[in-house]
N, C-alpha and C. Protein backbone atom coordinates (compact mmCIF):
# COMPACT_ATOMS: atom_id res chain seq x y z
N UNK A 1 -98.49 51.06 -44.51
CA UNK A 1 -98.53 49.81 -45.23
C UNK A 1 -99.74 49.80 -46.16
N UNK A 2 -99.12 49.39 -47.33
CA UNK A 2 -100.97 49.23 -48.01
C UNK A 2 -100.61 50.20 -48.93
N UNK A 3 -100.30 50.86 -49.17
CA UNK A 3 -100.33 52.30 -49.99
C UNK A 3 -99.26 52.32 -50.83
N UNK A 4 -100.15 52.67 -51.83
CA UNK A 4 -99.45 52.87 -53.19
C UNK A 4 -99.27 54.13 -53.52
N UNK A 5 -98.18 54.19 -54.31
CA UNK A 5 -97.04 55.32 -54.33
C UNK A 5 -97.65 55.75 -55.92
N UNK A 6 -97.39 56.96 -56.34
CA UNK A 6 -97.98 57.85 -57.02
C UNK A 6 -97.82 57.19 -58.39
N UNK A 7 -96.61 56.67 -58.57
CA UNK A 7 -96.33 56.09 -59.95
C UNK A 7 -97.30 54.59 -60.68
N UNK A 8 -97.31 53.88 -59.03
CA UNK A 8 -98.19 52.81 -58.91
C UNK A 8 -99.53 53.26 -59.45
N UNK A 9 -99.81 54.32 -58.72
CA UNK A 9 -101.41 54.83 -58.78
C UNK A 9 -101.30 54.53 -60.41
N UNK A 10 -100.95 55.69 -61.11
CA UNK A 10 -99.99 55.94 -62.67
C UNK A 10 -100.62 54.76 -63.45
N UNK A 11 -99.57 53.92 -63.07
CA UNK A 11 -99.70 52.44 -63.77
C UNK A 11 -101.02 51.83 -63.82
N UNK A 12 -101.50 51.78 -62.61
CA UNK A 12 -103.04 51.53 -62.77
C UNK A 12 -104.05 51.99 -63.33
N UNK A 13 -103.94 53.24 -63.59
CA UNK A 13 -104.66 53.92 -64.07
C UNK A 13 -105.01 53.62 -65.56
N UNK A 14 -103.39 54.03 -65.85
CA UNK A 14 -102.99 53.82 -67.57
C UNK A 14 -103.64 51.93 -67.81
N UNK A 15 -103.59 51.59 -66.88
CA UNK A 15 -103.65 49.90 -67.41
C UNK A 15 -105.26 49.59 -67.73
N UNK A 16 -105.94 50.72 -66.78
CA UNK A 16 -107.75 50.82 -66.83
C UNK A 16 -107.76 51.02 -68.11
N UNK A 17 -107.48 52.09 -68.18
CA UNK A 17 -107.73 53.28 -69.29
C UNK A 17 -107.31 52.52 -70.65
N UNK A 18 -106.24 52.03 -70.43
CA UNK A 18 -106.64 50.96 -72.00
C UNK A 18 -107.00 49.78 -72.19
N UNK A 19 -108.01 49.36 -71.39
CA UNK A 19 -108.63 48.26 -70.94
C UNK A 19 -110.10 48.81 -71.23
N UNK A 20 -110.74 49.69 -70.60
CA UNK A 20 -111.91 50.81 -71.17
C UNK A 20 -111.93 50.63 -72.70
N UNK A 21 -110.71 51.60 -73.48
CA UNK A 21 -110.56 51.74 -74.59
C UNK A 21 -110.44 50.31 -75.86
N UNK A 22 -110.11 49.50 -75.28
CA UNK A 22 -110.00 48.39 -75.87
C UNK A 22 -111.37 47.51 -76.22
N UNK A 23 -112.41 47.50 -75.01
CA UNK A 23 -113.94 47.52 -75.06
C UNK A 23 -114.25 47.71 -75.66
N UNK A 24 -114.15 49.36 -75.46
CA UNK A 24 -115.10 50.22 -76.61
C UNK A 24 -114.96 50.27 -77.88
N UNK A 25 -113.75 49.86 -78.11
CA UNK A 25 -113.66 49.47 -79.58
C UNK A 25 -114.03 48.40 -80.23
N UNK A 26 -114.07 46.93 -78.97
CA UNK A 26 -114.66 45.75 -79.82
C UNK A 26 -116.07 45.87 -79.79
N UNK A 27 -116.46 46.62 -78.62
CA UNK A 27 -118.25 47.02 -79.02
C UNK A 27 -118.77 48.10 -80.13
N UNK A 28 -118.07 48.71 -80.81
CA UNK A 28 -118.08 49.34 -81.94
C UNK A 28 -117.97 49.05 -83.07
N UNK A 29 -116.87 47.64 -83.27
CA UNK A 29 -116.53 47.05 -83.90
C UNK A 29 -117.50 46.11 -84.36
N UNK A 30 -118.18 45.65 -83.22
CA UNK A 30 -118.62 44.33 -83.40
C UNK A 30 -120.60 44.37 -84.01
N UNK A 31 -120.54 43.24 -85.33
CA UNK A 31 -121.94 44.08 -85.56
C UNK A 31 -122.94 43.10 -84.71
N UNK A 32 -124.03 44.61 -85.03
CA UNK A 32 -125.13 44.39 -84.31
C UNK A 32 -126.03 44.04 -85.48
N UNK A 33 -126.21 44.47 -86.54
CA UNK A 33 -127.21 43.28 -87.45
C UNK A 33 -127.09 42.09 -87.39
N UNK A 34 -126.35 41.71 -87.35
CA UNK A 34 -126.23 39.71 -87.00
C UNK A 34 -127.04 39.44 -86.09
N UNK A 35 -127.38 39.97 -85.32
CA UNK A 35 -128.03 39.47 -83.85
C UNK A 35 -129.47 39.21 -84.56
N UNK A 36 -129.36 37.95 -84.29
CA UNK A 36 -131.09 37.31 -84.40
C UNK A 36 -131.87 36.81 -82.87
N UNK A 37 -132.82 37.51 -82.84
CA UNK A 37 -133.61 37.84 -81.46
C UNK A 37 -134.69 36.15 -81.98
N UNK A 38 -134.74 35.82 -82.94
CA UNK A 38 -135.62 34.42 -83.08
C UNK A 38 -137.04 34.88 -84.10
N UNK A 39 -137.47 35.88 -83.60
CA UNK A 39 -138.75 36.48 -84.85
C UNK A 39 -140.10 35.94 -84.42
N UNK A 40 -140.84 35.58 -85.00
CA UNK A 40 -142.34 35.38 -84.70
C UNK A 40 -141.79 33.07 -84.48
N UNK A 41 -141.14 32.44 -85.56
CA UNK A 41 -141.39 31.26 -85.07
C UNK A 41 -140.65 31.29 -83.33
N UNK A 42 -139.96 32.15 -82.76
CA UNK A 42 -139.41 31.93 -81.64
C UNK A 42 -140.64 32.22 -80.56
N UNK A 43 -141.42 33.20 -80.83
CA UNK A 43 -142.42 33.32 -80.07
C UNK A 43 -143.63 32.24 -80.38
N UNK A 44 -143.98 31.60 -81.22
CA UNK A 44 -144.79 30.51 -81.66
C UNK A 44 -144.21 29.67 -80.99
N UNK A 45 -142.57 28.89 -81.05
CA UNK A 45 -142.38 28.12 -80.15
C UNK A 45 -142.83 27.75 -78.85
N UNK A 46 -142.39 29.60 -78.06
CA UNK A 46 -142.71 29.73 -76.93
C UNK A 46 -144.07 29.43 -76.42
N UNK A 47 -145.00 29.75 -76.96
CA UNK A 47 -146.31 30.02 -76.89
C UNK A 47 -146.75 28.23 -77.15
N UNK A 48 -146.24 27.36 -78.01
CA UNK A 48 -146.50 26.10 -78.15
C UNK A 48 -146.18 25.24 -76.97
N UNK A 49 -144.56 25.56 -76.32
CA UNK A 49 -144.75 25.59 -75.24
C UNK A 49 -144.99 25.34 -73.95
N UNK A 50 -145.65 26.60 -73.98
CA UNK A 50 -146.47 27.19 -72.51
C UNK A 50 -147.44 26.41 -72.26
N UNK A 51 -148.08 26.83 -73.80
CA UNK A 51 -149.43 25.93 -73.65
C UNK A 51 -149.25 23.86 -73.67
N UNK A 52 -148.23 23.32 -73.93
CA UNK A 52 -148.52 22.17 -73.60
C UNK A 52 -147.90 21.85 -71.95
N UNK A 53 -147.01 22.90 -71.47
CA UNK A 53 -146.91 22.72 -70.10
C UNK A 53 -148.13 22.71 -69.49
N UNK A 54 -149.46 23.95 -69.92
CA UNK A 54 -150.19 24.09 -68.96
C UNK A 54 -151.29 22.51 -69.34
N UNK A 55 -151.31 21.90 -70.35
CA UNK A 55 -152.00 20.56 -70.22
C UNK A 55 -151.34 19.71 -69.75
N UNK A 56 -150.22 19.78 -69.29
CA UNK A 56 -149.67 18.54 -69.07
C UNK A 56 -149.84 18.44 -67.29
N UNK A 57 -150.02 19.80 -67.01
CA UNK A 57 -150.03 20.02 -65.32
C UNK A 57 -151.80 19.84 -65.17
N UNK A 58 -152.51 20.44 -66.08
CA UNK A 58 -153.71 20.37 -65.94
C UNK A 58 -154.17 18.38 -65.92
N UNK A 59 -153.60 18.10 -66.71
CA UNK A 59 -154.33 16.67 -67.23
C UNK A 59 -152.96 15.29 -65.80
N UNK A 60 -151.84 16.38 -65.00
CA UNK A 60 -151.68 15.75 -64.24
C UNK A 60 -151.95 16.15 -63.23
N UNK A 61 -152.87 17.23 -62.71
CA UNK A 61 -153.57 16.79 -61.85
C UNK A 61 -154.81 16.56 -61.36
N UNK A 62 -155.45 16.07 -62.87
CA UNK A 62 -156.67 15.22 -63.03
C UNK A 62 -156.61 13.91 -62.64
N UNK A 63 -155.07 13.69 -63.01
CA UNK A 63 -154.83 12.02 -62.96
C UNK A 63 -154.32 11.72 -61.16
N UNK A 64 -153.90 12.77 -60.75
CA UNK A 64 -154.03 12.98 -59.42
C UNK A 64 -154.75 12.98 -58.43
N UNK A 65 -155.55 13.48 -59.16
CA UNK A 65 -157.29 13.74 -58.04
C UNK A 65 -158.01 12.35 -58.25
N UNK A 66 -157.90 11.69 -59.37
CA UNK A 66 -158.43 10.27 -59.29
C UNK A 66 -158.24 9.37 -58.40
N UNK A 67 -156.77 8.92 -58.21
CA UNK A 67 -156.09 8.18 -57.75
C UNK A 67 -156.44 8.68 -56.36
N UNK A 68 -156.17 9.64 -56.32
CA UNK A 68 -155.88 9.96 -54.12
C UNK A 68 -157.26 10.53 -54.15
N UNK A 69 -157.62 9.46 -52.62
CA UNK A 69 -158.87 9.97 -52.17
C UNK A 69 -158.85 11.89 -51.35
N UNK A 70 -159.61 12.53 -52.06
CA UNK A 70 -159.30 13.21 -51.07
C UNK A 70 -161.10 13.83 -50.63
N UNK A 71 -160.93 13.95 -49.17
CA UNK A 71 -162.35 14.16 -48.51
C UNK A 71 -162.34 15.40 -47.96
N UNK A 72 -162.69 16.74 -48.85
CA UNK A 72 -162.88 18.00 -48.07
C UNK A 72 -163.62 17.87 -46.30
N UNK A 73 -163.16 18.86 -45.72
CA UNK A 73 -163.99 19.03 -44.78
C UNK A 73 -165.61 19.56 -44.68
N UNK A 74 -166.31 19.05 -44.08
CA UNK A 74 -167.84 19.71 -44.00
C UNK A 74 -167.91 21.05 -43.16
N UNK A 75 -166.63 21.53 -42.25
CA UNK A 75 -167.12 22.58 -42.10
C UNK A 75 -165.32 22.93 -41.44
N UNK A 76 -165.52 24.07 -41.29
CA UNK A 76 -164.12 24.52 -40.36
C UNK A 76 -163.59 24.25 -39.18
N UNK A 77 -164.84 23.42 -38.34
CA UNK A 77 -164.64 23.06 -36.84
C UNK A 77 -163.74 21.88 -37.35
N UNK A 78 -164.28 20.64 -38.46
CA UNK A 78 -164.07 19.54 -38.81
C UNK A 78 -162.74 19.40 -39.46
N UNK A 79 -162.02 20.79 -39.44
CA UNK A 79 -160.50 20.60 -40.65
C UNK A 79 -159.50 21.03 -39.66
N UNK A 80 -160.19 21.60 -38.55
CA UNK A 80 -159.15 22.01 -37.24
C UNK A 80 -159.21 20.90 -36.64
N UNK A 81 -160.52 19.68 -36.19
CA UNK A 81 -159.93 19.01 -35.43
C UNK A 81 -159.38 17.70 -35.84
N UNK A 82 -158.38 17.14 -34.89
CA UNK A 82 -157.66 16.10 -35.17
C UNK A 82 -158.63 15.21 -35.35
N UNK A 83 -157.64 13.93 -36.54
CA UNK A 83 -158.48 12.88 -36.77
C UNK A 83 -158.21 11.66 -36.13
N UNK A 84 -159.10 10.83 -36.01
CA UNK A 84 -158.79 9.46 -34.98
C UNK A 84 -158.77 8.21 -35.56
């Protein structure tokens, strides 16, 4: 059960095989000068950005540290033990 008979094999094969061939022709076909990668303003974008993500995380969590008290520990005994 399960098994395909020689002609089957055949058919499949032939059905790859111009399925392959059909590919390779629209990737041959198809141009590759058109392709615009973006150029220097795409990397200026990027770079514009990056850099206002990193102020916007920087300057929120300035606005963070204001608001919430937060009280380092004075020493390592003092951050292990529980508070009361």
């Amino acid at each position: 059960m399960g098994r395909l008979t020689s002609a089957e094999r055949r058919r499949i094969f032939l059905t790859q095989e111009r399925t392959r061939q059909t590919m390779l022709a629209r990737m041959s076909v198809a141009p590759t000068a058109d392709i615009d990668h973006g150029g220097p303003s795409r990397h200026r974008l990027r770079r514009l950005l990056r850099t206002v993500l990193i102020l916007a995380l920087f300057t929120g969590g300035l606005a963070f540290y204001e608001f919430v008290e937060f009280h380092p520990p004075a020493s390592l005994m003092e951050a292990f033990l529980q508070r009361r």
